[in-house]
Protein backbone atom coordinates (compact mmCIF):
# COMPACT_ATOMS: atom_id res chain seq x y z
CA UNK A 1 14.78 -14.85 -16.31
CA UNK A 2 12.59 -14.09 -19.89
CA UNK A 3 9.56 -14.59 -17.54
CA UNK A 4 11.21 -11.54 -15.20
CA UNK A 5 11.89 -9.52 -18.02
CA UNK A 6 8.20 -9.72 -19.39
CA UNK A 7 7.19 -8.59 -15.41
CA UNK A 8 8.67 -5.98 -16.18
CA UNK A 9 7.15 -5.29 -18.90
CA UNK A 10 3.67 -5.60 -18.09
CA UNK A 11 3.76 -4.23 -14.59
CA UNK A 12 3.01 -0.47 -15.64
CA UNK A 13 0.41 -1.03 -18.02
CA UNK A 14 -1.93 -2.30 -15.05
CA UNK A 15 -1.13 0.20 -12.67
CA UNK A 16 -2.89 2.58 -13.44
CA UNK A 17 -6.64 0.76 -13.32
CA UNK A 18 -5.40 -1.06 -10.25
CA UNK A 19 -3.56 -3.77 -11.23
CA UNK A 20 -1.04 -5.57 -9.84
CA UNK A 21 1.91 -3.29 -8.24
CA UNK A 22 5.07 -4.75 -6.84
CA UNK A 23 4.62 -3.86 -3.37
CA UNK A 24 7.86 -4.25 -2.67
CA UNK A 25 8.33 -4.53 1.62
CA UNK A 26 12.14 -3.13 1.00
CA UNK A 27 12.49 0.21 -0.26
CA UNK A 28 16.17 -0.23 -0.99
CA UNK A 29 14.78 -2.38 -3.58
CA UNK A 30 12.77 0.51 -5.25
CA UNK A 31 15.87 2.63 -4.92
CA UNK A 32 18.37 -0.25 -6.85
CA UNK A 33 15.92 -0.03 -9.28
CA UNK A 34 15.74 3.97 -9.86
CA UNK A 35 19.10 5.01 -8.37
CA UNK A 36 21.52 1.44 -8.37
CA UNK A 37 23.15 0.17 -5.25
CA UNK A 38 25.01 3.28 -3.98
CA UNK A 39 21.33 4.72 -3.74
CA UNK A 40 19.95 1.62 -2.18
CA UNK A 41 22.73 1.63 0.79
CA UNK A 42 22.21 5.78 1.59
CA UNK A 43 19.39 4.39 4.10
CA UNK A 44 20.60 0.72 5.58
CA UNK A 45 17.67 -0.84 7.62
CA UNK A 46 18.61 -1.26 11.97
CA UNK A 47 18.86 -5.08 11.09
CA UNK A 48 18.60 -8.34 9.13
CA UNK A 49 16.57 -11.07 9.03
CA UNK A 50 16.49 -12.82 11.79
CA UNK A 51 17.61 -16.37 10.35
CA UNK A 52 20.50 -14.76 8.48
CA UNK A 53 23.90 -16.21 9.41
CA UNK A 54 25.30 -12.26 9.80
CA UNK A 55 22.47 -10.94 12.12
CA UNK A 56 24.03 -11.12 15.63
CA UNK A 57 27.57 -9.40 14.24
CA UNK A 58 24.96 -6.57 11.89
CA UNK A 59 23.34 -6.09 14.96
CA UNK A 60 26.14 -5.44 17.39
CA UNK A 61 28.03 -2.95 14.64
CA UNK A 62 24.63 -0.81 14.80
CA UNK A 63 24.65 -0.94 18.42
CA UNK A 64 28.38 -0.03 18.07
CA UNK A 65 29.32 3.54 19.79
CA UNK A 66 32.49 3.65 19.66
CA UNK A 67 36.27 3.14 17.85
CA UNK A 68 36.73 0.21 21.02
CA UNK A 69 33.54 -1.07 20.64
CA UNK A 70 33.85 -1.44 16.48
CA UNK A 71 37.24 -3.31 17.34
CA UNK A 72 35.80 -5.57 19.31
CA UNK A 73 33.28 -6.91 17.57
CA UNK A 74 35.60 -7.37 14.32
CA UNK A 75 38.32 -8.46 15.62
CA UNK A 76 36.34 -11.63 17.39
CA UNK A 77 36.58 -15.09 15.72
CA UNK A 78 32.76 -14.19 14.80
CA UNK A 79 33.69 -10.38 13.33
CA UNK A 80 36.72 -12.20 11.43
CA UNK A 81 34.62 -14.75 9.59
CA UNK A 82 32.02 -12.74 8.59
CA UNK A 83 34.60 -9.99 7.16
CA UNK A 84 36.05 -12.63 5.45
CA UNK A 85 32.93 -14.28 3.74
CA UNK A 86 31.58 -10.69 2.34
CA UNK A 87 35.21 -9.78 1.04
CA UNK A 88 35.85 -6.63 3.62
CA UNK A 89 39.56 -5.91 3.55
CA UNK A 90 39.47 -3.13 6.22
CA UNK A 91 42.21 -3.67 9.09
CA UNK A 92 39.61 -4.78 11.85
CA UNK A 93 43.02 -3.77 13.84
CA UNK A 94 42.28 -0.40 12.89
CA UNK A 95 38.64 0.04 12.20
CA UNK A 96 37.03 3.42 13.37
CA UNK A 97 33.73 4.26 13.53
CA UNK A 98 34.12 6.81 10.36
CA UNK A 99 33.99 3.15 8.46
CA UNK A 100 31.49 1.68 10.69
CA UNK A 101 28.94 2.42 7.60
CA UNK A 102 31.16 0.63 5.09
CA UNK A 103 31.02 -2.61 7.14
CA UNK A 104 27.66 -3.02 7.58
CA UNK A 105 26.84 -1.97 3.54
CA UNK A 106 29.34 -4.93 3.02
CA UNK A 107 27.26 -6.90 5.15
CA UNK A 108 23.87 -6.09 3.96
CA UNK A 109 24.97 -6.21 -0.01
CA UNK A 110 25.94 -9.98 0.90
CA UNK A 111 23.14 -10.91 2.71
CA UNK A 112 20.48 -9.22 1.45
CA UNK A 113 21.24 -7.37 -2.49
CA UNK A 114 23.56 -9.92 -4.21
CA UNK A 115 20.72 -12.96 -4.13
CA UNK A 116 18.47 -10.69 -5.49
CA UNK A 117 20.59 -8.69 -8.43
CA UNK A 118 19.79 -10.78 -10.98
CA UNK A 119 16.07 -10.78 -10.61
CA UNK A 120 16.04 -7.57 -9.66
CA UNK A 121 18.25 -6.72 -12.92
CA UNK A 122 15.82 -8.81 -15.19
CA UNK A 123 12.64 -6.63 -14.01
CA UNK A 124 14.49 -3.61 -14.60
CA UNK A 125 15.35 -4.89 -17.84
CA UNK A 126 11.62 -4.84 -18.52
CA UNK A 127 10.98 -1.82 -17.51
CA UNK A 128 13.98 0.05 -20.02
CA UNK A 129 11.56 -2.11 -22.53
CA UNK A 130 8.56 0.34 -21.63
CA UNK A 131 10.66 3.58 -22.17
CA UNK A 132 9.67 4.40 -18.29
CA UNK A 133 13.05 3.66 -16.50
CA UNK A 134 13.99 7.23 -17.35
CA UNK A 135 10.95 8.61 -15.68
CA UNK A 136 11.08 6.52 -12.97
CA UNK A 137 15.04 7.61 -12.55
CA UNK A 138 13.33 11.53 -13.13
CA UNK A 139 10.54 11.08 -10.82
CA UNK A 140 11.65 8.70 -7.93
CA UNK A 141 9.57 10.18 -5.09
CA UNK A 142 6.26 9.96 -6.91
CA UNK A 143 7.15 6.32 -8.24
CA UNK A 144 7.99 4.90 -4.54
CA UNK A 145 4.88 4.86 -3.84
CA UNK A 146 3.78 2.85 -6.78
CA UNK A 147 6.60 0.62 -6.49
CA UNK A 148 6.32 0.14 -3.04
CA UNK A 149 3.81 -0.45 0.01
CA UNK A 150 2.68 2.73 1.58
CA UNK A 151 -0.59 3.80 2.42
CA UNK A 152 -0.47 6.46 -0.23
CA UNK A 153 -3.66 4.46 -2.24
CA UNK A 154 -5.25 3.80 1.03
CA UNK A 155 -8.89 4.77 1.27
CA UNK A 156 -9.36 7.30 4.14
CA UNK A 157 -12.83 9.01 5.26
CA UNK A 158 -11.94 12.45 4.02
CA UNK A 159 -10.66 11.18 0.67
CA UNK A 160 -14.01 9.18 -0.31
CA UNK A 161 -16.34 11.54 0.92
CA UNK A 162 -14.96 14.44 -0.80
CA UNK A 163 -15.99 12.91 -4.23
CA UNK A 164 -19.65 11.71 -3.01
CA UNK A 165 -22.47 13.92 -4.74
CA UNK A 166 -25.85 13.53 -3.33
CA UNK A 167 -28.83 14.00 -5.62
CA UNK A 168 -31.26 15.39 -3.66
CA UNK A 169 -35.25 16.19 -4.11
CA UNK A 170 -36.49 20.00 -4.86
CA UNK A 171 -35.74 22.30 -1.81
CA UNK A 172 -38.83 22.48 0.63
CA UNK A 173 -40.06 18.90 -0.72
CA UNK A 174 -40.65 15.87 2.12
CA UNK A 175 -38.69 14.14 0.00
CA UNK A 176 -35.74 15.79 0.55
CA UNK A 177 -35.75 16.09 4.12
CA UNK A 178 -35.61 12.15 4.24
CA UNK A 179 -33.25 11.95 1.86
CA UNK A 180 -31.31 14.59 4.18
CA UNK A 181 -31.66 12.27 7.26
CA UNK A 182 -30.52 9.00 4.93
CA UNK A 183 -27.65 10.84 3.64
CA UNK A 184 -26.53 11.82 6.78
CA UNK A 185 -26.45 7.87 8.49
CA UNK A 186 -24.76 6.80 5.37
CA UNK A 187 -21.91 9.88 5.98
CA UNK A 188 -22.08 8.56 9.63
CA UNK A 189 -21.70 4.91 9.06
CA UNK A 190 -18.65 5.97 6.74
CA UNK A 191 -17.21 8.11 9.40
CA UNK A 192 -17.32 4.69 11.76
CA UNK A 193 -16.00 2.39 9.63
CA UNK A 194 -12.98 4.57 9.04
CA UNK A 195 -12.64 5.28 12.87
CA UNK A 196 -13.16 2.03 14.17
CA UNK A 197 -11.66 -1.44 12.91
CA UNK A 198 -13.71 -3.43 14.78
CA UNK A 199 -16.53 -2.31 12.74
CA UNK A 200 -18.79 -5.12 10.30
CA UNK A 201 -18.11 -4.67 7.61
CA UNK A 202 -14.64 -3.58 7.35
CA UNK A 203 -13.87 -0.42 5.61
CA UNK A 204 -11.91 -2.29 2.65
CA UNK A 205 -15.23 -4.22 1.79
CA UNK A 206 -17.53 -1.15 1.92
CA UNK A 207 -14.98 0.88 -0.08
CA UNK A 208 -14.98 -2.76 -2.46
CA UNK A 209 -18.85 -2.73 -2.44
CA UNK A 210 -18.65 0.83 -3.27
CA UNK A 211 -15.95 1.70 -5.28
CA UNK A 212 -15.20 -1.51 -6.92
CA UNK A 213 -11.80 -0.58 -5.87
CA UNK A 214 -10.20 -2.07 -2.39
CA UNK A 215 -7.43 0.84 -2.94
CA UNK A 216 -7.73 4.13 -4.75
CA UNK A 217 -6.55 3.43 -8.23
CA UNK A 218 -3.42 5.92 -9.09
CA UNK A 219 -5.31 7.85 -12.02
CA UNK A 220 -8.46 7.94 -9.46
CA UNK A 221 -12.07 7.16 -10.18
CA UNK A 222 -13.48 8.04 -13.54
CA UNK A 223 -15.88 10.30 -11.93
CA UNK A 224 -17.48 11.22 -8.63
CA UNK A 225 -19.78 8.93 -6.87
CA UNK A 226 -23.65 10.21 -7.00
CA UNK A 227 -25.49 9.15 -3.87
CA UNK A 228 -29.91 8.87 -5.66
CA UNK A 229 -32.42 7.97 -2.95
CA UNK A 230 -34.66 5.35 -3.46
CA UNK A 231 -38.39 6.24 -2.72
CA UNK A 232 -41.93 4.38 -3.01
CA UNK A 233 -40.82 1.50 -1.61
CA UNK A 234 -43.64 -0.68 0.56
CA UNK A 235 -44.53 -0.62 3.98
CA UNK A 236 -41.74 -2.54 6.08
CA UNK A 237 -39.54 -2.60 3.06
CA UNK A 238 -36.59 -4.98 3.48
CA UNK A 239 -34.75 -3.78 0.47
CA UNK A 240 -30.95 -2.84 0.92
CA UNK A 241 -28.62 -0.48 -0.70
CA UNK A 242 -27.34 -1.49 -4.28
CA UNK A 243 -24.78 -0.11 -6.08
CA UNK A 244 -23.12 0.48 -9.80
CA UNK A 245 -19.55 0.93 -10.41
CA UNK A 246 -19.98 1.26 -13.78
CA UNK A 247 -22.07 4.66 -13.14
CA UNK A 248 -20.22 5.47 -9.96
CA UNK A 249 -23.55 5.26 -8.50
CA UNK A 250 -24.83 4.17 -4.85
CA UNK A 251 -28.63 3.67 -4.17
CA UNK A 252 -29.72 4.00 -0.76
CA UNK A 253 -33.64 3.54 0.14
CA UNK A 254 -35.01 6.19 2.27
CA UNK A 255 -36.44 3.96 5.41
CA UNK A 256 -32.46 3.48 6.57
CA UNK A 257 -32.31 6.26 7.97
CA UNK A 258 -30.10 6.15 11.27
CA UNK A 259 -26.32 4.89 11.37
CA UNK A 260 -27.19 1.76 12.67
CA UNK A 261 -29.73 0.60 10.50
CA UNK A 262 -27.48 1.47 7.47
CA UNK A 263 -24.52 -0.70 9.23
CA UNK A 264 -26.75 -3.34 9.42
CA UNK A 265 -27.80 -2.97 5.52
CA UNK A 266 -24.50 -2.82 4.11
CA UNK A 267 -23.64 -5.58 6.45
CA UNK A 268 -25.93 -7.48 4.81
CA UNK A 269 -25.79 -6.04 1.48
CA UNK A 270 -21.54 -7.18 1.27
CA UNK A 271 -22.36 -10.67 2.57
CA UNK A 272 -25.94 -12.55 1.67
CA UNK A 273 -24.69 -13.66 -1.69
CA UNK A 274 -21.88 -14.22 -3.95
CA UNK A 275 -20.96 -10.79 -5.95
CA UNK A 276 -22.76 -9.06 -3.07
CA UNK A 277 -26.27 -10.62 -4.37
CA UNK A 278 -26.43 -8.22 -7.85
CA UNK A 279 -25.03 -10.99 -9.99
């Protein structure tokens, strides 16, 4: 349990430069943790897992439509047990579908939230340690998607390409009208890989190549990322982009200069060698 606490501790610290988040696939988890357990039952998930001992009788009370129907299913031998091993002690006689709700919370706080309280109280404990439980409790909508999975950090097209700067040549130079036609397959191949999963290489190894960064860290990048153009290279030049994250920096030679060709480059730029062949 110390080792729980001290998750707790060090979970927010990271955060912010993309470290480890909780990810947590149950958002009644997130709310325990910012509201306590009458929070975490105001939105009770359409079923259990499937190897729980309480699914079949969790199921049938959502499916449940009406005062008969709730009767039914708690006052079979099945209904009785299970009312009897979570501690309900409702009149299954009587039940009506105004405490259909309070069932199944009894249900789901036996199954699912009592195995878990005293982890989940442990990393919460850590957390009062950081002085950010109080913010958390102030600010739940912002922290669920810290706290949980969403694809609120997810990479999308618009989202990178709004903070890509090209550096182009002086206006009216032949420089810059390559670097115009490179600049515009590397916005292309971006636009595919976003719009098209079947695409080599994925999107969350370009934006990895790119970025450094599978997901967008919460604070965002430290700056915006300056696209230079690589000139004077030789005839049938075999050179591919290269790229520094430390400089937010991507370096893209001006003989790729269609879609495909720049595919093909960062294709093989994110797989001939181990650290994407720059270490």
């Amino acid at each position: 349990m110390v080792l729980l606490t001290a998750l707790g501790i060090c979970l927010l610290p990271a955060w912010p430069t993309e470290g480890p988040g909780c990810g947590f696939k149950k958002k009644w988890i997130y709310k325990y943790l910012a509201g306590g357990l009458n929070q975490a039952m105001a939105d009770l998930p359409s079923n259990l897992k499937v190897d729980s001992p309480y699914f079949d009788i969790y199921t049938q009370l959502m499916d449940a439509v009406s005062d008969d129907q709730l009767k039914e299913i708690l006052t079979s031998q099945k209904g009785c047990e299970v009312l009897d091993a979570v501690g309900y002690r409702g009149d299954p006689t009587k039940a009506k579908m105004n405490k259909k709700t309070d069932v199944l919370q009894s249900i789901f706080i036996k199954c699912e939230v009592e195995p878990l309280l005293p982890v989940l109280d442990c990393i919460s404990a850590g957390l009062q340690c950081n002085g950010i439980m109080s913010i958390i409790r102030e600010n739940q909508s912002l922290f669920q998607a810290v706290f949980c999975s969403s694809d609120h950090y997810s990479w999308n097209s618009s989202r990178f390409l709004e903070i890509v700067r090209p550096i182009f040549s002086e206006d009216g130079s032949n420089n810059k009208i390559k670097e115009i036609n490179v600049h515009k397959g590397f916005l292309d191949f971006i636009d595919m890989c976003f719009h098209d999963d079947s695409v080599m290489p994925a999107k969350r190894v370009v934006m990895k190549f790119v970025t450094g960064c599978e997901k967008v860290p919460p604070l965002g990048l430290p700056q915006d990322i300056k696209v230079q153009f690589v000139h004077e290279c030789p005839p049938d030049c075999k050179c591919l982009p290269t790229v520094s994250t430390c400089a937010m920096c991507i370096n893209l030679p001006v003989h790729i200069i269609t879609c495909e060709k720049m595919q093909d480059a960062f294709r093989q730029a994110t797989t001939c060698e181990l650290g994407f062949g720059l270490v």
